[in-house]
N, C-alpha and C. Protein backbone atom coordinates (compact mmCIF):
# COMPACT_ATOMS: atom_id res chain seq x y z
N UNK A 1 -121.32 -19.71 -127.21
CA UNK A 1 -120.21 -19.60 -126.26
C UNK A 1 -120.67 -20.19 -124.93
N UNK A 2 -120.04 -21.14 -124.49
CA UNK A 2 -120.22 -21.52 -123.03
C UNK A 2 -120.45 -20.21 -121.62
N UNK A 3 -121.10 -20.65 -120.89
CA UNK A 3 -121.24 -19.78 -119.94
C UNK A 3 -119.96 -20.32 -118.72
N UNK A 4 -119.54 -18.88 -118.34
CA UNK A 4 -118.30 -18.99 -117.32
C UNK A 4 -118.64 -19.96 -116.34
N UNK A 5 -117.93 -20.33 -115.66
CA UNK A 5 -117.80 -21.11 -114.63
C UNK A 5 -117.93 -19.99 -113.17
N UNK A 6 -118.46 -20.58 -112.28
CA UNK A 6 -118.11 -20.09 -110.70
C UNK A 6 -116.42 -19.71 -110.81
N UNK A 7 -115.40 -18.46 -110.47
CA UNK A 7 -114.95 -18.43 -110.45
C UNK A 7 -113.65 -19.39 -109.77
N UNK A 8 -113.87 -19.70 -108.74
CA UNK A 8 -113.01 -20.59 -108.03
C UNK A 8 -113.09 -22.21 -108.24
N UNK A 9 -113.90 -22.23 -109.46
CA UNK A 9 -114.04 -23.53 -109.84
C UNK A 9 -113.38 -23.42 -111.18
N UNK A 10 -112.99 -22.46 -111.71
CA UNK A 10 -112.38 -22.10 -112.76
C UNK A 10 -111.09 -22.18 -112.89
N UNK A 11 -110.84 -21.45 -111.50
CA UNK A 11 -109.06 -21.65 -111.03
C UNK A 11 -108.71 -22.84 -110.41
N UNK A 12 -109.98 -23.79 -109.53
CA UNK A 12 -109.15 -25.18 -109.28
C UNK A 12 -108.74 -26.16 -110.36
N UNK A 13 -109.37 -25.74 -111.03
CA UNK A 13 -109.36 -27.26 -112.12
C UNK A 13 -108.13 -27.57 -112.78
N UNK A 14 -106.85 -26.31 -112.49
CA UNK A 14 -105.95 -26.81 -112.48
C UNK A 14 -105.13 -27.19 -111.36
N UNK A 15 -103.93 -27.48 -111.08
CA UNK A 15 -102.89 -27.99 -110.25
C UNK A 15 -102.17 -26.34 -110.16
N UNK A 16 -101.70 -25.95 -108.52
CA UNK A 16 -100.95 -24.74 -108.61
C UNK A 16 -99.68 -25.47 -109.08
N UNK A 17 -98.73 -24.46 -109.72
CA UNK A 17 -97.52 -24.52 -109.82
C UNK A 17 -96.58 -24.29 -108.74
N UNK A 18 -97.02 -23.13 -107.90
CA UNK A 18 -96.29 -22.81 -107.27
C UNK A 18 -96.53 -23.46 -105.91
N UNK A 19 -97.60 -23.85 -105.52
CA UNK A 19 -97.50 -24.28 -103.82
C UNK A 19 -98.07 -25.95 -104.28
N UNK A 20 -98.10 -26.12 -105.29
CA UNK A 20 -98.10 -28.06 -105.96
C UNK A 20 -99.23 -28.58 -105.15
N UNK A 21 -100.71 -27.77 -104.53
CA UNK A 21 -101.51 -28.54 -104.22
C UNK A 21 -102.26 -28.82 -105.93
N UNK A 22 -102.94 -30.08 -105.59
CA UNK A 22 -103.25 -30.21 -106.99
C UNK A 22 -104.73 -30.25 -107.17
N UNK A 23 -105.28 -29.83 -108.38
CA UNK A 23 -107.03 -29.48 -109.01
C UNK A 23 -108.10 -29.75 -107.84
N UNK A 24 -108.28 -28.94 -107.90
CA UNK A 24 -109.65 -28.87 -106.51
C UNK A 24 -109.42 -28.37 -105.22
N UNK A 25 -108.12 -28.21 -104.88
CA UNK A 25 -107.84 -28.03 -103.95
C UNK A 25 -107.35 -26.25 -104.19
N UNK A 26 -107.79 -25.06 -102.38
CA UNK A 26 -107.48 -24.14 -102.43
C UNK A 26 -105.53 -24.00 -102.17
N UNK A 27 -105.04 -23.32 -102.66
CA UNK A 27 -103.42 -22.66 -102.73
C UNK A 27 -103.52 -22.52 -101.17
N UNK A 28 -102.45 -23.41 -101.01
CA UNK A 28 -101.65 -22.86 -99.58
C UNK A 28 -100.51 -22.43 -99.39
N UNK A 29 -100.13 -22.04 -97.78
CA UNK A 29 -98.70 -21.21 -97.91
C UNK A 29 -97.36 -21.83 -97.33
N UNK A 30 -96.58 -21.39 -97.72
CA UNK A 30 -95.74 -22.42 -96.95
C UNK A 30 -95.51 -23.25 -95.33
N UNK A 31 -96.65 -22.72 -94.62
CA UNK A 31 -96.55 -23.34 -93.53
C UNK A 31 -98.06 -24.32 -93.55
N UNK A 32 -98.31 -24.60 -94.92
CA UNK A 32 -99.57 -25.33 -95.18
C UNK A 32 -100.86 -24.60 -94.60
N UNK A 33 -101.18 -23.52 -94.34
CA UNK A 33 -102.62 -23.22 -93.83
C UNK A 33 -102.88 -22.79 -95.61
N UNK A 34 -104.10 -22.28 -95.14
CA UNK A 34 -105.27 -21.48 -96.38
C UNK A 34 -104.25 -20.58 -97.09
N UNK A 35 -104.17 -20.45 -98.18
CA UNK A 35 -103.37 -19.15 -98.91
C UNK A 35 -104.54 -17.50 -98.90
N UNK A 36 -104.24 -16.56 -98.73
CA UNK A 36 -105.49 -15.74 -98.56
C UNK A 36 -105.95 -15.44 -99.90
N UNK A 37 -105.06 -15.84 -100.95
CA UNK A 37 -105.51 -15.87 -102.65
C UNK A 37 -104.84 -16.70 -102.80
N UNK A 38 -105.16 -16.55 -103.97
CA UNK A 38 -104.78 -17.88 -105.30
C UNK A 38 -103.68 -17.37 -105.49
N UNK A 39 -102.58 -18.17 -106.38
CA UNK A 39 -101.09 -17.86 -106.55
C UNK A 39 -101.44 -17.18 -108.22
N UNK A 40 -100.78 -16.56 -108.65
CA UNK A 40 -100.64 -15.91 -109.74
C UNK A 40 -100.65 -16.72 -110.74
N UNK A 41 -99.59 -17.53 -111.08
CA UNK A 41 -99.46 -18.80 -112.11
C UNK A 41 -100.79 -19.16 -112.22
N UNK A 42 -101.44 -19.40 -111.41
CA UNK A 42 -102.54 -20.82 -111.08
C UNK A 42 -103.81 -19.94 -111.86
N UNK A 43 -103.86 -18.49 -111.92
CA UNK A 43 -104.95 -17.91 -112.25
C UNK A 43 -104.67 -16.96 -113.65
N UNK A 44 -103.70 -16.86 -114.12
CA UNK A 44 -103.33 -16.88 -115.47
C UNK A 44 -104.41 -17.66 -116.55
N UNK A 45 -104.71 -16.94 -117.83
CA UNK A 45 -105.28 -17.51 -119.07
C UNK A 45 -104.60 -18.69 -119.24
N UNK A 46 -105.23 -19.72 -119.54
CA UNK A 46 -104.42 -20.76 -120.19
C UNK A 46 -105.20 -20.87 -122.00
N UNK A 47 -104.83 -20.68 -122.70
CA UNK A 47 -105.34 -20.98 -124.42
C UNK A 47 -105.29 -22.56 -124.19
N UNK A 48 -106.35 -22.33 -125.07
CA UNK A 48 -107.21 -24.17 -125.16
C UNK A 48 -107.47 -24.10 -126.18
N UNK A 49 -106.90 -24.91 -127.21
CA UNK A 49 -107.80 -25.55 -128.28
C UNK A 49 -108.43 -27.05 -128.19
N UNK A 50 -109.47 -26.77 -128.92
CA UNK A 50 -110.53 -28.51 -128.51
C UNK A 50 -109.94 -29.35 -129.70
N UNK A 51 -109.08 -29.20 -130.65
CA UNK A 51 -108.33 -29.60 -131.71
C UNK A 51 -107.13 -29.24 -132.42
N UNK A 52 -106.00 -29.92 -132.53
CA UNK A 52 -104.89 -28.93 -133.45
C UNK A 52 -105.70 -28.58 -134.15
N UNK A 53 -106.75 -29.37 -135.10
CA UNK A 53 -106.91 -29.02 -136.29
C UNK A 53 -108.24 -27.77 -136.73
N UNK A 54 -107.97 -27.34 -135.15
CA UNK A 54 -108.90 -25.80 -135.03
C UNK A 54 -108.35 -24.78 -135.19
N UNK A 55 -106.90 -25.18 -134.75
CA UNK A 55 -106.00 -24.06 -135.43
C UNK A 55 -105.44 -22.98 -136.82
N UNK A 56 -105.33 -22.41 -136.81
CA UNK A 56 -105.19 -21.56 -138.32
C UNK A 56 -104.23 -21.87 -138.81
N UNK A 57 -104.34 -22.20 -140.05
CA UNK A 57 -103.06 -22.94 -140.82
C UNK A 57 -102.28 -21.55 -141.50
N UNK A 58 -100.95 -21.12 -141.45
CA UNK A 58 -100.51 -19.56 -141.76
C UNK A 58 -99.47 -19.91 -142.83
N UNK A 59 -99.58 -20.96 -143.34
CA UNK A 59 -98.75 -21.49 -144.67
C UNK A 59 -99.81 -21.26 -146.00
């Protein structure tokens, strides 16, 4: 199993949804300063497979 990431390198690597700064960059607020957290969306599980064909076939 891979070892975790630095947390906040975990949550940039995607794009927020909600305040649309994008990967690498910290969540800001609507008057563009620092967000004091991360937006909710942005730090949500995302499921990853490294292949469809890692997937479980249920047929």
């Amino acid at each position: 199993m891979p070892e975790l990431a630095e947390p906040a390198i975990a949550v940039e690597q995607f794009d927020c949804p909600t305040c649309e700064v994008p990967a690498g960059s910290t969540c800001r607020t609507r008057g563009g300063k620092v967000a004091p957290k991360y937006h909710t969306p942005r730090t949500t599980p995302r499921a990853s497979c490294s292949s469809p064909s890692s997937a479980p076939s249920w047929r």
